[in-house]
N, C-alpha and C. Protein backbone atom coordinates (compact mmCIF):
# COMPACT_ATOMS: atom_id res chain seq x y z
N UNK A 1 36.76 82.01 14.87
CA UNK A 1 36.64 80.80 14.08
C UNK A 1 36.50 81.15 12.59
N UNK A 2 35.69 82.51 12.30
CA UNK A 2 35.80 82.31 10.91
C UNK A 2 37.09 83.23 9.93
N UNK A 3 37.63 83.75 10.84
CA UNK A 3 39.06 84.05 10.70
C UNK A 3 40.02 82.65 10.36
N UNK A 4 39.42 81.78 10.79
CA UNK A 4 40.42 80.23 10.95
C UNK A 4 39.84 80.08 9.71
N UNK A 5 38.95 79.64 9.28
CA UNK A 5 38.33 79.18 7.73
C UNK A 5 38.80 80.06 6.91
N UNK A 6 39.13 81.06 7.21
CA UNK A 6 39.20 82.28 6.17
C UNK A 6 40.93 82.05 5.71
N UNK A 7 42.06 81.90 7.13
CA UNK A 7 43.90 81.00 6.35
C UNK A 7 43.53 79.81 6.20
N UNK A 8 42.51 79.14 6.50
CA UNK A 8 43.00 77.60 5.77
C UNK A 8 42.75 77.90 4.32
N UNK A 9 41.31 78.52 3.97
CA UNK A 9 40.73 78.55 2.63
C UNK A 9 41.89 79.53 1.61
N UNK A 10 42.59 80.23 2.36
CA UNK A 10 43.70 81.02 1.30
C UNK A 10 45.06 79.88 1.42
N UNK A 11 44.78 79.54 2.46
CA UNK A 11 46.51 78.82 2.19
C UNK A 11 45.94 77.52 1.15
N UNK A 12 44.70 77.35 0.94
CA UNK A 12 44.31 76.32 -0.17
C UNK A 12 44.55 77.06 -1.32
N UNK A 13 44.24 77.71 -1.63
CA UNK A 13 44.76 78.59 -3.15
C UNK A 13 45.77 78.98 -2.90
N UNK A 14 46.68 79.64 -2.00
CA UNK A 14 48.06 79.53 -2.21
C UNK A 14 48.78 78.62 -2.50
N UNK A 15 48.68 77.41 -1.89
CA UNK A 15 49.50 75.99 -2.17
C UNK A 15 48.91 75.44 -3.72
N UNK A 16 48.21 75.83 -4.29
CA UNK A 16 47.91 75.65 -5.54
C UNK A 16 49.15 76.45 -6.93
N UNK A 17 48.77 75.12 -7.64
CA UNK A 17 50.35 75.24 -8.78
C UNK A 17 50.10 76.53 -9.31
N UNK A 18 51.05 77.28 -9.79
CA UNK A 18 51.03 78.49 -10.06
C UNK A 18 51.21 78.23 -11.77
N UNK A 19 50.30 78.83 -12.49
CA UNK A 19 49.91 78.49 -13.90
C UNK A 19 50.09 79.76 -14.60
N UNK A 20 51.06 80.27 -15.31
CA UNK A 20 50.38 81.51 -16.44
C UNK A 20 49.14 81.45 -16.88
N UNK A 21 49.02 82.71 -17.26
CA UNK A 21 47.58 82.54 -18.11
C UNK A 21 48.32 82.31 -19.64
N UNK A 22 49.62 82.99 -19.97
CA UNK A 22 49.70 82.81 -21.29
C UNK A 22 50.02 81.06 -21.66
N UNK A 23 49.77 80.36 -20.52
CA UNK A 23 49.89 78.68 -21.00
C UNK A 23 48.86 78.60 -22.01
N UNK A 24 47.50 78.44 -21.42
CA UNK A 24 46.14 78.51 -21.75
C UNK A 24 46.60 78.84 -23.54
N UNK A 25 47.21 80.14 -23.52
CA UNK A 25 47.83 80.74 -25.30
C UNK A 25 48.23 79.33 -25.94
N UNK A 26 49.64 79.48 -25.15
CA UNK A 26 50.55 78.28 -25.88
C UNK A 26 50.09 76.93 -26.51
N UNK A 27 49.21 76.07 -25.15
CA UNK A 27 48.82 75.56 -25.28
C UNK A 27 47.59 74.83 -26.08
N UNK A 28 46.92 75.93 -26.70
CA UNK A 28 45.79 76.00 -27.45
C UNK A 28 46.68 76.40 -29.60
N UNK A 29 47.97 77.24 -29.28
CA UNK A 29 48.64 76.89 -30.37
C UNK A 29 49.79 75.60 -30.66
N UNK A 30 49.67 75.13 -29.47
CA UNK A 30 50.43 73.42 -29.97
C UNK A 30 49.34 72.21 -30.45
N UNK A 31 48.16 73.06 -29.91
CA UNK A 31 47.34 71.78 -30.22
C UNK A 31 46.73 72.84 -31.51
N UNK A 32 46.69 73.62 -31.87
CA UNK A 32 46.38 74.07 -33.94
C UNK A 32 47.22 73.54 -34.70
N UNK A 33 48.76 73.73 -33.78
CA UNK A 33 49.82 73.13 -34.33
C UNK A 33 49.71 71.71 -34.69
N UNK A 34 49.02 70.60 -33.66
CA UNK A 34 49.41 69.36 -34.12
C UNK A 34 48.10 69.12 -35.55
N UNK A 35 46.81 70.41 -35.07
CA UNK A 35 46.59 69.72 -36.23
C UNK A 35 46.64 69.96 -37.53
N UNK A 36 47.49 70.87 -37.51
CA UNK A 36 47.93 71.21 -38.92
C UNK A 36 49.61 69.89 -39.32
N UNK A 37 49.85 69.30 -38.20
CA UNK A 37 50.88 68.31 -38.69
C UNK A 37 49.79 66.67 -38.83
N UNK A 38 48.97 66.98 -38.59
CA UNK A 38 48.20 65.92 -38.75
C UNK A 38 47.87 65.66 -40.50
N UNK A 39 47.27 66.86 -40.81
CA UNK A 39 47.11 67.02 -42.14
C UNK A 39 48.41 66.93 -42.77
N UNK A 40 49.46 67.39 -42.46
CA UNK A 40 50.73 67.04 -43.39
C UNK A 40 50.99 65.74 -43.32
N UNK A 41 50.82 65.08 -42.15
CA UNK A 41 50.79 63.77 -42.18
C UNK A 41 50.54 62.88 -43.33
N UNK A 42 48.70 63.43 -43.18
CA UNK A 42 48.07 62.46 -44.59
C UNK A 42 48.55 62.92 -45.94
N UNK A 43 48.63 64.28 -46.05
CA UNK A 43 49.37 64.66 -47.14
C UNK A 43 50.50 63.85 -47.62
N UNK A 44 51.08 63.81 -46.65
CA UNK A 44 52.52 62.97 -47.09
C UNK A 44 52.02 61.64 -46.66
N UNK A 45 51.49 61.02 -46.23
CA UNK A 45 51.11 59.62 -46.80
C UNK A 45 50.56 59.70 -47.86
N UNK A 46 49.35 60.50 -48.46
CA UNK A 46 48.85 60.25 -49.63
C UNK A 46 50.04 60.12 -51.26
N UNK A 47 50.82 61.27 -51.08
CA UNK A 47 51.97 61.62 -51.54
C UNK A 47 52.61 60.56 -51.93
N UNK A 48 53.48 59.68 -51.25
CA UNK A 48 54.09 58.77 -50.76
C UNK A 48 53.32 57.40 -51.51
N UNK A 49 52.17 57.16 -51.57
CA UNK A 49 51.55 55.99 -51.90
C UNK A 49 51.08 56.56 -53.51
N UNK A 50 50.91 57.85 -53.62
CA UNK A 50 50.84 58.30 -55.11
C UNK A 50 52.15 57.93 -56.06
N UNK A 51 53.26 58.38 -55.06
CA UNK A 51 54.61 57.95 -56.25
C UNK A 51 54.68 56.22 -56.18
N UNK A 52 54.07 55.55 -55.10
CA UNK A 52 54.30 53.68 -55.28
C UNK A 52 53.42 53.54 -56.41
N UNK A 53 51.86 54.27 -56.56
CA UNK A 53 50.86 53.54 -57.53
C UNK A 53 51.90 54.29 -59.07
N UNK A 54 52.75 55.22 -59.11
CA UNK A 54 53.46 55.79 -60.47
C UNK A 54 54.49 54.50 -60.61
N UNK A 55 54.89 53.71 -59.53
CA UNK A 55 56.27 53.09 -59.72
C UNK A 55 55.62 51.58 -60.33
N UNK A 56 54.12 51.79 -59.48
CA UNK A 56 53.75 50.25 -59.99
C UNK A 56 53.27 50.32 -61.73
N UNK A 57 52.58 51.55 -61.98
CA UNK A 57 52.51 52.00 -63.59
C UNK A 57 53.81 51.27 -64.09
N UNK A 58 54.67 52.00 -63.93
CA UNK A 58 56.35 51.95 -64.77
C UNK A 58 56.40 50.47 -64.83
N UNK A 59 56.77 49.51 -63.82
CA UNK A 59 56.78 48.04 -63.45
C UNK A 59 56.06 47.43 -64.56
N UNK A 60 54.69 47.85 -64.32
CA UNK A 60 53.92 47.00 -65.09
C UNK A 60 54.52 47.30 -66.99
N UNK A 61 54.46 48.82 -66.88
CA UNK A 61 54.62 48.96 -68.42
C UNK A 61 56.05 48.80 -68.94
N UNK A 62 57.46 48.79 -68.00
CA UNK A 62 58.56 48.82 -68.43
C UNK A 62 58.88 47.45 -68.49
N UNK A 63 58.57 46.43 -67.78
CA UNK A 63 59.06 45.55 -66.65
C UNK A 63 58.52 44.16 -66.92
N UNK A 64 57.03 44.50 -66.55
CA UNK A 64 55.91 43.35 -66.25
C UNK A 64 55.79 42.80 -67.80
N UNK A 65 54.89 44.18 -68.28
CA UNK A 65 54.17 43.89 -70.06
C UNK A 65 55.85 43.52 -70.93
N UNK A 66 56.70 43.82 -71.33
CA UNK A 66 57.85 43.26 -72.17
C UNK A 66 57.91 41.93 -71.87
N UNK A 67 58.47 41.58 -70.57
CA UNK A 67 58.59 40.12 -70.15
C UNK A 67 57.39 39.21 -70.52
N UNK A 68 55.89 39.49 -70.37
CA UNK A 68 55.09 39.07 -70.33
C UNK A 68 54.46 38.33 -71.91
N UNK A 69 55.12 39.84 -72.50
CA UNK A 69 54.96 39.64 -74.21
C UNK A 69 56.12 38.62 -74.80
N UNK A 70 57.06 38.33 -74.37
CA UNK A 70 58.21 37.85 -74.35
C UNK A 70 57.53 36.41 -74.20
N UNK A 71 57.46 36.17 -73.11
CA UNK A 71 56.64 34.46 -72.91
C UNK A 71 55.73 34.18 -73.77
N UNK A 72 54.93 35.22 -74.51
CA UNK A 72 53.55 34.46 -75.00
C UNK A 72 54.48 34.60 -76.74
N UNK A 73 55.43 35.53 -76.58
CA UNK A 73 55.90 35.07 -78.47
C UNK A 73 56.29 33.60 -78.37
N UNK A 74 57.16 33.81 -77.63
CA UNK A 74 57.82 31.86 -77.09
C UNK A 74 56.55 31.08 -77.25
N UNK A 75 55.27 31.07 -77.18
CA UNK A 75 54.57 29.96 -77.03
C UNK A 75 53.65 30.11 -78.39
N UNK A 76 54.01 31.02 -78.95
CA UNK A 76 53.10 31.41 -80.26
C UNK A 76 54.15 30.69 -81.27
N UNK A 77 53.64 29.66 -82.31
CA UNK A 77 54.60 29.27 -83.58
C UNK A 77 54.79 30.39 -84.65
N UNK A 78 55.71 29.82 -84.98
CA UNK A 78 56.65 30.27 -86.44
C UNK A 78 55.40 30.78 -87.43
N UNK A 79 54.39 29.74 -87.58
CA UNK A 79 53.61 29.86 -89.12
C UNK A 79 52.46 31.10 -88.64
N UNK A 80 52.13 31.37 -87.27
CA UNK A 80 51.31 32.54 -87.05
C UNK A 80 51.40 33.91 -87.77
N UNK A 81 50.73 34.20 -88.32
CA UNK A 81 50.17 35.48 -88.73
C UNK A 81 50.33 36.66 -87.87
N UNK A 82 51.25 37.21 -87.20
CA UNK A 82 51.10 38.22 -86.27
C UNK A 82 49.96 39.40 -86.82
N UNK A 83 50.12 40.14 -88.07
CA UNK A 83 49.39 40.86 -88.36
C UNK A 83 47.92 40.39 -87.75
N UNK A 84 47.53 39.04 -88.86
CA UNK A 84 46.10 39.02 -88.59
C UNK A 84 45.74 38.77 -87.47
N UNK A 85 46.46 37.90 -86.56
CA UNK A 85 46.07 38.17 -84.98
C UNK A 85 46.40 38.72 -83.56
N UNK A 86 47.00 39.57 -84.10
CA UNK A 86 47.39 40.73 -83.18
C UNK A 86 46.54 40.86 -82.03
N UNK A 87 45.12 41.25 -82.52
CA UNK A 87 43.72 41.77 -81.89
C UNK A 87 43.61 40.32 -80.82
N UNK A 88 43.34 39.39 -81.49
CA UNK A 88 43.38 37.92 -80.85
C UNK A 88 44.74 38.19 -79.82
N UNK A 89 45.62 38.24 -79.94
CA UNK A 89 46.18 37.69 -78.86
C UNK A 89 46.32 39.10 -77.63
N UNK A 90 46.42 40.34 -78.33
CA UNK A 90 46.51 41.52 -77.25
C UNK A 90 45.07 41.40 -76.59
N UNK A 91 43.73 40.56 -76.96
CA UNK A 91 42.46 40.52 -76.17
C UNK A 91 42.68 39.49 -74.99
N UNK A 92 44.16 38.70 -75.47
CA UNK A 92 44.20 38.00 -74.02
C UNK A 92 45.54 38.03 -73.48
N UNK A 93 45.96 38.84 -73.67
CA UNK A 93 47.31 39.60 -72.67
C UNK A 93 46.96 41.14 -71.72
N UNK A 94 46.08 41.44 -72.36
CA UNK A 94 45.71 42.73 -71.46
C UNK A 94 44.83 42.30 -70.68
N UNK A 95 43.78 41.61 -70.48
CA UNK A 95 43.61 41.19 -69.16
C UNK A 95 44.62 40.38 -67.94
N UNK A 96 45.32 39.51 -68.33
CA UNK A 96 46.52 39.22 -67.21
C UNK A 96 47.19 40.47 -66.92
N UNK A 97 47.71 41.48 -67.97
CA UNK A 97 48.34 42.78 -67.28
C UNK A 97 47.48 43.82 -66.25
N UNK A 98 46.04 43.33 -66.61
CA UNK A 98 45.40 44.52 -65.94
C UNK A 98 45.09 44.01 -64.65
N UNK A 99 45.04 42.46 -64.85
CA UNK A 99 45.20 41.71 -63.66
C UNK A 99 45.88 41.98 -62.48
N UNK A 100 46.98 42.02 -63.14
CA UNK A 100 48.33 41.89 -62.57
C UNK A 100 48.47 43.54 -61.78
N UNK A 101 48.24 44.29 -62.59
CA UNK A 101 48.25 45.52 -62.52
C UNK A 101 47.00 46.08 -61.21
N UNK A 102 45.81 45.43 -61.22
CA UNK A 102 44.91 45.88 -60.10
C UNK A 102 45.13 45.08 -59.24
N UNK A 103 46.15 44.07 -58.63
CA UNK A 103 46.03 43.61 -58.06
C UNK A 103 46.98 44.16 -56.92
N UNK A 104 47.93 44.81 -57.55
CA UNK A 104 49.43 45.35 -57.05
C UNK A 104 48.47 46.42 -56.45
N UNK A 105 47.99 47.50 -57.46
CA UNK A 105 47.24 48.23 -56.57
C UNK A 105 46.56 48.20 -55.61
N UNK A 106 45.72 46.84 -55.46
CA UNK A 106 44.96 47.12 -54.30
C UNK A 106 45.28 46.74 -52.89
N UNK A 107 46.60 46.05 -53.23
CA UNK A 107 47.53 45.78 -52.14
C UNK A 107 48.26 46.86 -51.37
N UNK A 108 48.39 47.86 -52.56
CA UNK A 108 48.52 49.59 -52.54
C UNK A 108 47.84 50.10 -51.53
N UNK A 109 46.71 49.85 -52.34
CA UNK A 109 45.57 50.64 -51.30
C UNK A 109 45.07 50.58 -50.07
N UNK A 110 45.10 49.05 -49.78
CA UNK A 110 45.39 48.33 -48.31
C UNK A 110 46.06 48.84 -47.51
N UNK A 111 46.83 49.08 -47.86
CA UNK A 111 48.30 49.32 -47.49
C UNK A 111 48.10 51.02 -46.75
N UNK A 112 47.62 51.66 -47.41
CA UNK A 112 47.52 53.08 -47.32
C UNK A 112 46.27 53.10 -46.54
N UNK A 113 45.00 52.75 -46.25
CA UNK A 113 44.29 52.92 -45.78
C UNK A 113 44.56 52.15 -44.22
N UNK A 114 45.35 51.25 -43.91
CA UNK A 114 46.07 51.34 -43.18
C UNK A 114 46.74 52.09 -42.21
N UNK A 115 47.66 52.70 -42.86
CA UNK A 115 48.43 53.47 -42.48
C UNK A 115 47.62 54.77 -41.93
N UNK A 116 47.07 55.49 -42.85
CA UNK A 116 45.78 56.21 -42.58
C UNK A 116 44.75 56.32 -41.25
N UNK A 117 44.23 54.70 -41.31
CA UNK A 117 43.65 54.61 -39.67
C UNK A 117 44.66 55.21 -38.89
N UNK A 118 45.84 54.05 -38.71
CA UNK A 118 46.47 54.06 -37.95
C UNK A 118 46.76 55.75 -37.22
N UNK A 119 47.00 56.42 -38.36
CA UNK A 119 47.46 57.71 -38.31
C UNK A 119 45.90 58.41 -37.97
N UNK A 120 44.91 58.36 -37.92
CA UNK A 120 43.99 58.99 -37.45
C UNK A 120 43.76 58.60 -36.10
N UNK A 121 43.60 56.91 -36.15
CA UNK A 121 43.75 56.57 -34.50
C UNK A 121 44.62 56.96 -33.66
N UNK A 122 45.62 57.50 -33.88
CA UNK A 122 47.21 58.28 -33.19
C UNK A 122 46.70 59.57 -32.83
N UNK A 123 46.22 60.45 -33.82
CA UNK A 123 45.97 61.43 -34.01
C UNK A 123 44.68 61.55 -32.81
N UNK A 124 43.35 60.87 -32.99
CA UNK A 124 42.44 60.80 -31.75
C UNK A 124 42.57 60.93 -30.92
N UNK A 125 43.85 59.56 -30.01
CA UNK A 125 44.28 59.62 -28.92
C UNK A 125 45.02 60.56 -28.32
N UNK A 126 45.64 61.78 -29.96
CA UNK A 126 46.67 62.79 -28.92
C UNK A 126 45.42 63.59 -28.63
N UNK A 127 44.06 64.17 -29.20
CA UNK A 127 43.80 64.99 -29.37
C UNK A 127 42.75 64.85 -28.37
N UNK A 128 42.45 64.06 -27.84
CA UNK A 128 41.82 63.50 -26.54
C UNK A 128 42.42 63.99 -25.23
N UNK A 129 44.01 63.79 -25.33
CA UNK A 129 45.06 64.15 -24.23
C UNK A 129 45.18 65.51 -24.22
N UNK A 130 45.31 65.97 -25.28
CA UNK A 130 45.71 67.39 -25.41
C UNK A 130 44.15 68.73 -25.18
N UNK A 131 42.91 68.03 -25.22
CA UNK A 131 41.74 68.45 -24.30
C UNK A 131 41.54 68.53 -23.37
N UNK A 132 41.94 67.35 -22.65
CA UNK A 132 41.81 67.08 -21.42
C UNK A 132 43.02 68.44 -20.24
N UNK A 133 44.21 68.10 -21.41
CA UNK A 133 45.09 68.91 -20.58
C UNK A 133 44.83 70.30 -20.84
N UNK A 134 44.35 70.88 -22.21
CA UNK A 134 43.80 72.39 -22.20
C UNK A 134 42.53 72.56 -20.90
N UNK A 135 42.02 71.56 -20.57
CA UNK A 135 40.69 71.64 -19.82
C UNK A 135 41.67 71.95 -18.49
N UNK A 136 42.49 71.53 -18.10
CA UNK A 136 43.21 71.23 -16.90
C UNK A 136 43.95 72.43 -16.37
N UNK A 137 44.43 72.83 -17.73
CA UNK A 137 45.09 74.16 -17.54
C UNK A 137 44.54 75.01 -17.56
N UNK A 138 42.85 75.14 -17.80
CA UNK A 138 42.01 76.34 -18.09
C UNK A 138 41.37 76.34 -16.33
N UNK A 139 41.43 75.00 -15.97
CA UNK A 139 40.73 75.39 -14.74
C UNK A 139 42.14 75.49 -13.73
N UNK A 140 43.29 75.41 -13.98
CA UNK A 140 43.70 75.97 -13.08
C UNK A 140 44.28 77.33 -13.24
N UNK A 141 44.41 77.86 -14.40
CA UNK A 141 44.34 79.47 -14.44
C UNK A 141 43.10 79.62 -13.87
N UNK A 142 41.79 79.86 -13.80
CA UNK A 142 40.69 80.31 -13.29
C UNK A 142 40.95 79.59 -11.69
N UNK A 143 41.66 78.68 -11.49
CA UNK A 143 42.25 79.14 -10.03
C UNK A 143 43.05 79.90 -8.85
N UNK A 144 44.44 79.92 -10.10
CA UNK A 144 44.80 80.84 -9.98
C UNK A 144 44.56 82.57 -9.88
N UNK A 145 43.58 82.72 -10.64
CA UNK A 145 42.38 83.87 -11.02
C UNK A 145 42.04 84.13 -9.36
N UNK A 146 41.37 83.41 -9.36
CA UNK A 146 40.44 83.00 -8.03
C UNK A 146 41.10 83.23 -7.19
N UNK A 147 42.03 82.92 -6.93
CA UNK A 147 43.00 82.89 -5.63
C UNK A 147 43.61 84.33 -5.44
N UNK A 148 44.13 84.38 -6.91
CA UNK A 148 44.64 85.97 -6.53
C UNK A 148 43.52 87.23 -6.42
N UNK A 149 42.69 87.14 -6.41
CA UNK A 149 41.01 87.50 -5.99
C UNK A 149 40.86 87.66 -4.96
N UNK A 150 41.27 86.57 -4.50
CA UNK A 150 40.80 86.49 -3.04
C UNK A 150 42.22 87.04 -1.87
N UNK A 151 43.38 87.26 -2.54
CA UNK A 151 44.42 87.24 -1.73
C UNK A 151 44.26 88.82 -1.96
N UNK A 152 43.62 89.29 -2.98
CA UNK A 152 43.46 91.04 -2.87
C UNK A 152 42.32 91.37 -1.65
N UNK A 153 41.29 90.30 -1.90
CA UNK A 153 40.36 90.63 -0.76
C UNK A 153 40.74 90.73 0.55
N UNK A 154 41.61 89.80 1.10
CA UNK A 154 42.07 89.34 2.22
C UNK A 154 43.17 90.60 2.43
N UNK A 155 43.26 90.92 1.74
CA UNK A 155 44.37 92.38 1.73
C UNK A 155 43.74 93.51 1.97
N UNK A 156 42.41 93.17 1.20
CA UNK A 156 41.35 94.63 1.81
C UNK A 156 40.89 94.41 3.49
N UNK A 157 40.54 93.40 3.63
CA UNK A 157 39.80 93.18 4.54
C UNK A 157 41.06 93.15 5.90
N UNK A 158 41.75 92.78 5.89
CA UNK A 158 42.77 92.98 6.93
C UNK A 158 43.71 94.41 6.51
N UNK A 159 43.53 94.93 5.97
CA UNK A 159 44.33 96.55 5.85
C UNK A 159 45.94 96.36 5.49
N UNK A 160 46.34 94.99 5.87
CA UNK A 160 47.47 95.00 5.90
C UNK A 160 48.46 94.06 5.65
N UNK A 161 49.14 93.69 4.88
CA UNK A 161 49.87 91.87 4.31
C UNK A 161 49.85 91.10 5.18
N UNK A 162 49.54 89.97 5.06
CA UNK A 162 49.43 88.56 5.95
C UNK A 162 50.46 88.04 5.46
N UNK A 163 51.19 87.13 5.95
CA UNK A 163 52.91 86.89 6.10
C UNK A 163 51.90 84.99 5.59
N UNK A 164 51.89 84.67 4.62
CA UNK A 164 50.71 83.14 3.95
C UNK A 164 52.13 82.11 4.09
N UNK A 165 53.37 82.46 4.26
CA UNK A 165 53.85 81.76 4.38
C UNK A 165 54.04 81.02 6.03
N UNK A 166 54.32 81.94 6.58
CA UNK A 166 54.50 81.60 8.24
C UNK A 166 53.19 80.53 8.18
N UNK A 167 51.83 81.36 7.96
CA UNK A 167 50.90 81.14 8.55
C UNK A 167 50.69 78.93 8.03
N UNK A 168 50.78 79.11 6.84
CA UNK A 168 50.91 78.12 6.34
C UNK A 168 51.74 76.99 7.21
N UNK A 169 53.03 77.35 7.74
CA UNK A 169 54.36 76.21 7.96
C UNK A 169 53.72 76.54 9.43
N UNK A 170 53.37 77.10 10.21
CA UNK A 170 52.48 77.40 11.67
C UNK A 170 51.62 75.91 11.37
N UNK A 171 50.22 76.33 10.47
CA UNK A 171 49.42 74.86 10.26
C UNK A 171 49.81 73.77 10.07
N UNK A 172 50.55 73.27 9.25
CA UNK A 172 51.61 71.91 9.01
C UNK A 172 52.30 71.77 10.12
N UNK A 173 52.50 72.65 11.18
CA UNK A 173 53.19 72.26 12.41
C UNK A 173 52.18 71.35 13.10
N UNK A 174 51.00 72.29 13.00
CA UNK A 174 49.77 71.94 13.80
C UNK A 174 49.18 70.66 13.86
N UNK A 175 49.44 70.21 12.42
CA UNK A 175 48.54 69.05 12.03
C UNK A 175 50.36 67.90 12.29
N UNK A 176 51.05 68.34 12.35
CA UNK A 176 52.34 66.95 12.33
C UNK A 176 52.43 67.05 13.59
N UNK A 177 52.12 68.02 14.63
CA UNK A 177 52.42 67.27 16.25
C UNK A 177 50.73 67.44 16.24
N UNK A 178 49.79 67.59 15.55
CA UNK A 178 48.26 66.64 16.21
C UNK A 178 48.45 65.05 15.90
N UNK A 179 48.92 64.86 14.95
CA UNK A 179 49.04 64.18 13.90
C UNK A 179 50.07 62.51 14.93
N UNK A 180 51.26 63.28 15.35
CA UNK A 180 52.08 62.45 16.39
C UNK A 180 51.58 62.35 17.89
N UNK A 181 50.27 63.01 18.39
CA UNK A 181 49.97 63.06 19.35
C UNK A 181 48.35 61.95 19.46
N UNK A 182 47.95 62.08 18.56
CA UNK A 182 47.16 61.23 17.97
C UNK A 182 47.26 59.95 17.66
N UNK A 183 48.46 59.37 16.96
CA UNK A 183 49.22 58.28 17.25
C UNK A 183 49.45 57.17 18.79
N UNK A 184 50.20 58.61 19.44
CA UNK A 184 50.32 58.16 20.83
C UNK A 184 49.24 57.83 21.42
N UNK A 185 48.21 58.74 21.68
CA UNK A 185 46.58 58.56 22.10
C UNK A 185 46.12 56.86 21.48
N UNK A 186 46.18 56.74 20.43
CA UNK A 186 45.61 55.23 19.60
C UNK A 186 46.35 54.19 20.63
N UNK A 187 48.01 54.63 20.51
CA UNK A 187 48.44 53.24 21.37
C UNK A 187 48.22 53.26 22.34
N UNK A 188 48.12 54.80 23.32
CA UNK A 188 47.58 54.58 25.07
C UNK A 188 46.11 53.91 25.17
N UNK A 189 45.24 53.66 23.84
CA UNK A 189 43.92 53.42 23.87
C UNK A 189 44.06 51.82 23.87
N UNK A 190 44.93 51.48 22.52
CA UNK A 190 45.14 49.97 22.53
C UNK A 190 45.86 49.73 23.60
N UNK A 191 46.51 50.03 24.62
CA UNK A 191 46.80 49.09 25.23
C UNK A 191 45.81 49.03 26.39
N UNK A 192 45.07 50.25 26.83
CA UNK A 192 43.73 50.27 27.79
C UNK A 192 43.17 49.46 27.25
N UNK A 193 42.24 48.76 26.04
CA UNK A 193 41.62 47.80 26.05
C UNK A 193 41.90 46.51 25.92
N UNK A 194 43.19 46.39 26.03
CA UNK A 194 43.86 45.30 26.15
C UNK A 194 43.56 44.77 27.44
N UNK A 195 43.94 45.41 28.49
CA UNK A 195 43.50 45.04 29.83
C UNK A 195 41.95 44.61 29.66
């Protein structure tokens, strides 16, 4: 009998997935890998929202402020003094530009901090998956470990190769005609208590 415990318990680590150990490697440099693309990530979002806040500069100063100065000459008369009130009227045009100007930005910034979560919340969820599966692959190398451990033992202890395949497709015989014989038994039972 404990010869019997002894092929079921190897044909259980034999029928177990066969894992390199150099996965465990790989796998531990795809996940340095992602997070060094994580950081390029934000890099290049930060990047990216640095040249919009340069484009919204230009806008405002090429674009926005001319046009803007443009409307308020139109509403300023002929007999005005530009010299003497220069100060007067640039004290109330640079606040609408700066207006105008922080407002674009912070729509900017919205915008990017956004994106940002988003990209960290992405980033969480891979890095959650990609634990779980280093965890997965670490315990089944240390099964694999294990198994081939034990298939040296089983090599000491019997002097001589055990054929794990026979022995294996022998058991699966065992259990598919217990298995169909067992069946039969249930219906010879149901119909005995039928009577």
């Amino acid at each position: 009998m404990k010869s019997f415990y002894l092929i079921v318990l190897t044909l259980l680590f034999y029928s177990c997935a066969s894992v390199p150990s150099s996965t465990v490697t790989l796998t531990k440099d795809i996940i340095h890998e992602s997070d060094n693309m994580y950081q390029l990530n934000v890099a290049l979002v930060n990047q990216l929202f640095d040249e919009r806040r340069e484009r919204i500069d230009l806008f405002i100063k090429n674009t926005y402020t001319p046009s803007l100065l443009k409307n308020y000459e139109k509403l300023l008369p002929d007999t005005l003094n530009y010299k003497r009130e220069l100060p007067n009227i640039l004290s109330s045009i640079v606040p609408v530009i700066n207006h105008k100007k922080d407002s674009l930005q912070n729509i900017l910034n919205l915008q990017e901090q956004e994106v940002l979560k988003q990209l960290a919340n992405n980033y969480t969820n891979y890095s959650k998956a990609t634990t779980s599966l280093q965890n997965l692959i670490n315990s089944l190398v240390k099964v694999k470990t294990t198994e081939n451990d034990a298939l040296l033992a089983i090599d000491k202890l019997t002097g001589n190769e055990v054929n794990f395949k026979k022995i294996e497709s022998t058991i699966n015989n065992s259990i598919d005609t217990a298995g169909s014989d067992l069946g039969k038994l249930v219906q010879i039972e149901k119909v005995i208590n039928q009577k």
